[in-house]
N, C-alpha and C. Protein backbone atom coordinates (compact mmCIF):
# COMPACT_ATOMS: atom_id res chain seq x y z
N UNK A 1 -17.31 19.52 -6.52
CA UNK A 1 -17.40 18.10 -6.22
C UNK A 1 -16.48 17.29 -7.13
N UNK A 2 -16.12 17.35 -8.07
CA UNK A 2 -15.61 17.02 -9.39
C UNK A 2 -13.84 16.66 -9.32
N UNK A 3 -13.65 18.20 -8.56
CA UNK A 3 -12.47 18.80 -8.23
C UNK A 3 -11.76 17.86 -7.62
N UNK A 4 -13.28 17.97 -6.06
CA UNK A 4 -12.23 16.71 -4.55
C UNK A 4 -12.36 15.40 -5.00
N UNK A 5 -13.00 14.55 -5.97
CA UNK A 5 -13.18 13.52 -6.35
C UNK A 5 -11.89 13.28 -7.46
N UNK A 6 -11.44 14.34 -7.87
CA UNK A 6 -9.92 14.10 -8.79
C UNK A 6 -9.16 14.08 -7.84
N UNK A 7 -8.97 14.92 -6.71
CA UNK A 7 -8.23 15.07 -5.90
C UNK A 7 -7.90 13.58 -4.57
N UNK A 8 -8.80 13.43 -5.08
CA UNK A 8 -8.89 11.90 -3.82
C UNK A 8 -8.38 10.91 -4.82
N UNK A 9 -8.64 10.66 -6.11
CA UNK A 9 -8.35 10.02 -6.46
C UNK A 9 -6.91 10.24 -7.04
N UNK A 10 -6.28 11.47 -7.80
CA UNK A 10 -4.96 11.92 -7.33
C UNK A 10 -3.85 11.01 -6.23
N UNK A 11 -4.13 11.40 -5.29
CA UNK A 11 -3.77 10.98 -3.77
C UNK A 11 -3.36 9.52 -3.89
N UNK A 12 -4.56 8.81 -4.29
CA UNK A 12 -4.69 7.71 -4.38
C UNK A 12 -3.81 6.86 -5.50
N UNK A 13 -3.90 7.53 -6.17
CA UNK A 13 -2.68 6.94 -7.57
C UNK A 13 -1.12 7.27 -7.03
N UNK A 14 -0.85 7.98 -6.62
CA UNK A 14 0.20 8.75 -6.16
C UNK A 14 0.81 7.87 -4.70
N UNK A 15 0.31 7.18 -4.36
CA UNK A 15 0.20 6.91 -2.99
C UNK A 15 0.95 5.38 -3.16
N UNK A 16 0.20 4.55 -4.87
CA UNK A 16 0.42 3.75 -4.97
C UNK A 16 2.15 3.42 -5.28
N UNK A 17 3.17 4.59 -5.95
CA UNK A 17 3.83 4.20 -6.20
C UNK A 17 4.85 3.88 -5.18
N UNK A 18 4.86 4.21 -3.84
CA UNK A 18 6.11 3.68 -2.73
C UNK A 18 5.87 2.71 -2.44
N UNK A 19 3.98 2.56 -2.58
CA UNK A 19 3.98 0.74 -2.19
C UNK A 19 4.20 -0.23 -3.32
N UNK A 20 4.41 0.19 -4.70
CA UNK A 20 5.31 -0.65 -5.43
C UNK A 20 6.51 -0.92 -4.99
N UNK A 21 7.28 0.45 -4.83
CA UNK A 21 8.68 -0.22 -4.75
C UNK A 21 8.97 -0.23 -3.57
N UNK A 22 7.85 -0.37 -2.53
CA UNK A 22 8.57 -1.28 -1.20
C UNK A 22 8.32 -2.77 -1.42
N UNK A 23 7.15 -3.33 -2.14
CA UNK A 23 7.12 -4.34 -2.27
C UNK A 23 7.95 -5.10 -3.02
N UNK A 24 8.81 -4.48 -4.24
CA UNK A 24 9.71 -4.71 -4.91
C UNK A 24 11.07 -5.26 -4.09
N UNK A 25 10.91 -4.25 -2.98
CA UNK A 25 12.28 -4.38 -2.39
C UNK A 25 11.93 -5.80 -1.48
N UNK A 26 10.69 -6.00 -0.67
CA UNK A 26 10.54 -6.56 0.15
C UNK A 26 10.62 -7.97 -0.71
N UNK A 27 10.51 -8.24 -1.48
CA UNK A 27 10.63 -9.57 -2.74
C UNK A 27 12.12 -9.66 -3.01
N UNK A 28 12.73 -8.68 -2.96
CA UNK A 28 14.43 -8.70 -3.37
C UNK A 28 15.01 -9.67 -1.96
N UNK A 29 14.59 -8.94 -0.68
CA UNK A 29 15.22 -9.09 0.95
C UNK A 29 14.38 -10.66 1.26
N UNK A 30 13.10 -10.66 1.10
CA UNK A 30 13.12 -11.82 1.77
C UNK A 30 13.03 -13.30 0.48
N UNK A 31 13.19 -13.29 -0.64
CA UNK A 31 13.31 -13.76 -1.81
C UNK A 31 12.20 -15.00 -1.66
N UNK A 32 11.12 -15.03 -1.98
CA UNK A 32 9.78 -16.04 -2.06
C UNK A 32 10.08 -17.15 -2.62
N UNK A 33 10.90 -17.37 -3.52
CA UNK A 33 10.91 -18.48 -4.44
C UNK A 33 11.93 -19.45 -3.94
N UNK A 34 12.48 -19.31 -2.89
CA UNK A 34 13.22 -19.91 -2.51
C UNK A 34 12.51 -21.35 -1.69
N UNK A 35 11.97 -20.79 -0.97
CA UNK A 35 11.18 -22.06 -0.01
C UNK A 35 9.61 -21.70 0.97
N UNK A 36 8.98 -22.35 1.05
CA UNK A 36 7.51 -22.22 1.23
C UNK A 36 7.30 -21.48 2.18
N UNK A 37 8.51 -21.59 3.78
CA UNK A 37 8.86 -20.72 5.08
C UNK A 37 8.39 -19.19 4.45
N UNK A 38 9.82 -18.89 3.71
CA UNK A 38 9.50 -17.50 2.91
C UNK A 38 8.60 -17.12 2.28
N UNK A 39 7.65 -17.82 0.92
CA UNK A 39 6.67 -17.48 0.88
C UNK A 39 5.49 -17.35 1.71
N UNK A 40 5.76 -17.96 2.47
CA UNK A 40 4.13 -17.37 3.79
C UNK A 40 4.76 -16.04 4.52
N UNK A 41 5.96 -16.03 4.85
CA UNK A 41 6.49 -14.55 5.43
C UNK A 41 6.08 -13.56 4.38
N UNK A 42 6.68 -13.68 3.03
CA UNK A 42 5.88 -12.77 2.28
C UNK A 42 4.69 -12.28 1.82
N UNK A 43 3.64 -13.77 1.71
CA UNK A 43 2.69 -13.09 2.04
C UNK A 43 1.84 -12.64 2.91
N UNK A 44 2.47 -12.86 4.46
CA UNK A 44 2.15 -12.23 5.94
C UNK A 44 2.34 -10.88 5.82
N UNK A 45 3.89 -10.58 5.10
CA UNK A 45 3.94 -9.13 5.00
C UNK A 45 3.38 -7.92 3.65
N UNK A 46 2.88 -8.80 3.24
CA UNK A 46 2.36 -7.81 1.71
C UNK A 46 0.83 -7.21 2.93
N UNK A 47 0.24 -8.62 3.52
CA UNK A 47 -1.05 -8.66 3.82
C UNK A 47 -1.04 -7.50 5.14
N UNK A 48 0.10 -7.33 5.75
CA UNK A 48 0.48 -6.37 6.62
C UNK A 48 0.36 -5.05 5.84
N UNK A 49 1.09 -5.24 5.12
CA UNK A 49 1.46 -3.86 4.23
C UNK A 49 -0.29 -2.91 3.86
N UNK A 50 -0.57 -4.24 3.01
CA UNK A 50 -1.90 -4.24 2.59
C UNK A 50 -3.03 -3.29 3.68
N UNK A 51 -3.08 -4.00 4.71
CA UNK A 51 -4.11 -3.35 5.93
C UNK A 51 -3.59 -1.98 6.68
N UNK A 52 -1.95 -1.97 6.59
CA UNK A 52 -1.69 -0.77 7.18
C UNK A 52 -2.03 0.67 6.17
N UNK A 53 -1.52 0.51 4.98
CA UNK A 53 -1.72 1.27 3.93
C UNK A 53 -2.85 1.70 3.75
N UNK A 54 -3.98 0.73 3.64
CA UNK A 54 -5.39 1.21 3.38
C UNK A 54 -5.50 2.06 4.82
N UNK A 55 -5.35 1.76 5.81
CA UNK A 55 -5.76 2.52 7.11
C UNK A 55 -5.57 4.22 7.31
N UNK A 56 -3.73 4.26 6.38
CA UNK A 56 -3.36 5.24 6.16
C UNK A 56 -3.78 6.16 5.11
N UNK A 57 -4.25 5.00 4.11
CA UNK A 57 -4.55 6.43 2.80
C UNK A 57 -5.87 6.84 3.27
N UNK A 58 -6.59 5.99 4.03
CA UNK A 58 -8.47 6.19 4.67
C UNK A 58 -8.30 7.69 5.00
N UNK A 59 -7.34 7.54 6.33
CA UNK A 59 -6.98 8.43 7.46
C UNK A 59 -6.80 9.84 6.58
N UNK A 60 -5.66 9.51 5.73
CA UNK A 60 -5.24 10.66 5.05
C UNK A 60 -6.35 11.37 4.27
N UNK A 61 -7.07 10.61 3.45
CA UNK A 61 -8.37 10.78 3.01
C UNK A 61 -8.91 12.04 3.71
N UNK A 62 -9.50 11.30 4.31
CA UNK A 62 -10.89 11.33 5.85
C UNK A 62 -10.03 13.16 6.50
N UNK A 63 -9.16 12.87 6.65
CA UNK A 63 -8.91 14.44 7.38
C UNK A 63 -8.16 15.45 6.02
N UNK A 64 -7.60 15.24 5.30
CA UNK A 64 -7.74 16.05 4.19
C UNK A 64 -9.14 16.94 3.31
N UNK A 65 -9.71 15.88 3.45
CA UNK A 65 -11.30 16.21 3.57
C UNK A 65 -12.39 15.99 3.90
N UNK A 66 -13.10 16.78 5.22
CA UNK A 66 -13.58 16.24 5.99
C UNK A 66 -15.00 16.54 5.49
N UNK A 67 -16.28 15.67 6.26
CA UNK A 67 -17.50 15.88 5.80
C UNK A 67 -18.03 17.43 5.83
C-alpha cells in the first residue's frame, strides 16, 4: 500500500513539471501584462489547462491502478 501511494504520488510530482513549462511558455506567447484582453485569455487558458490536466493525471491514475 505504501509502495502505490509513493507511486501515485511519484506520477504526480513528475507530471507537474511540463505543466510548468507550458505555462511558462504560454506567458512568453500570449504576454499578460500587456492589456486586460490578454490577461483574461490567459487566465481562460491556465483554467483550461488546469481542468484538462487534472482529468488526465485522474485518468492516468485510475487505470494505472485500478481498484
Amino acid at each position: 500500500m505504501k509502495v502505490r501511494s509513493l507511486l501515485i504520488l511519484l506520477i504526480l510530482v513528475a507530471a507537474m513539471v511540463p505543466v510548468y513549462y507550458l505555462n511558462r511558455w504560454l506567458r512568453h506567447v500570449i504576454r499578460p501584462r500587456e492589456n486586460a484582453g490578454r490577461l483574461f485569455l490567459f487566465l481562460i487558458a491556465n483554467f483550461v489547462l488546469i481542468i484538462v490536466y487534472t482529468v488526465l493525471m485522474v485518468g492516468l491514475v485510475v487505470r494505472l491502478f485500478p481498484l
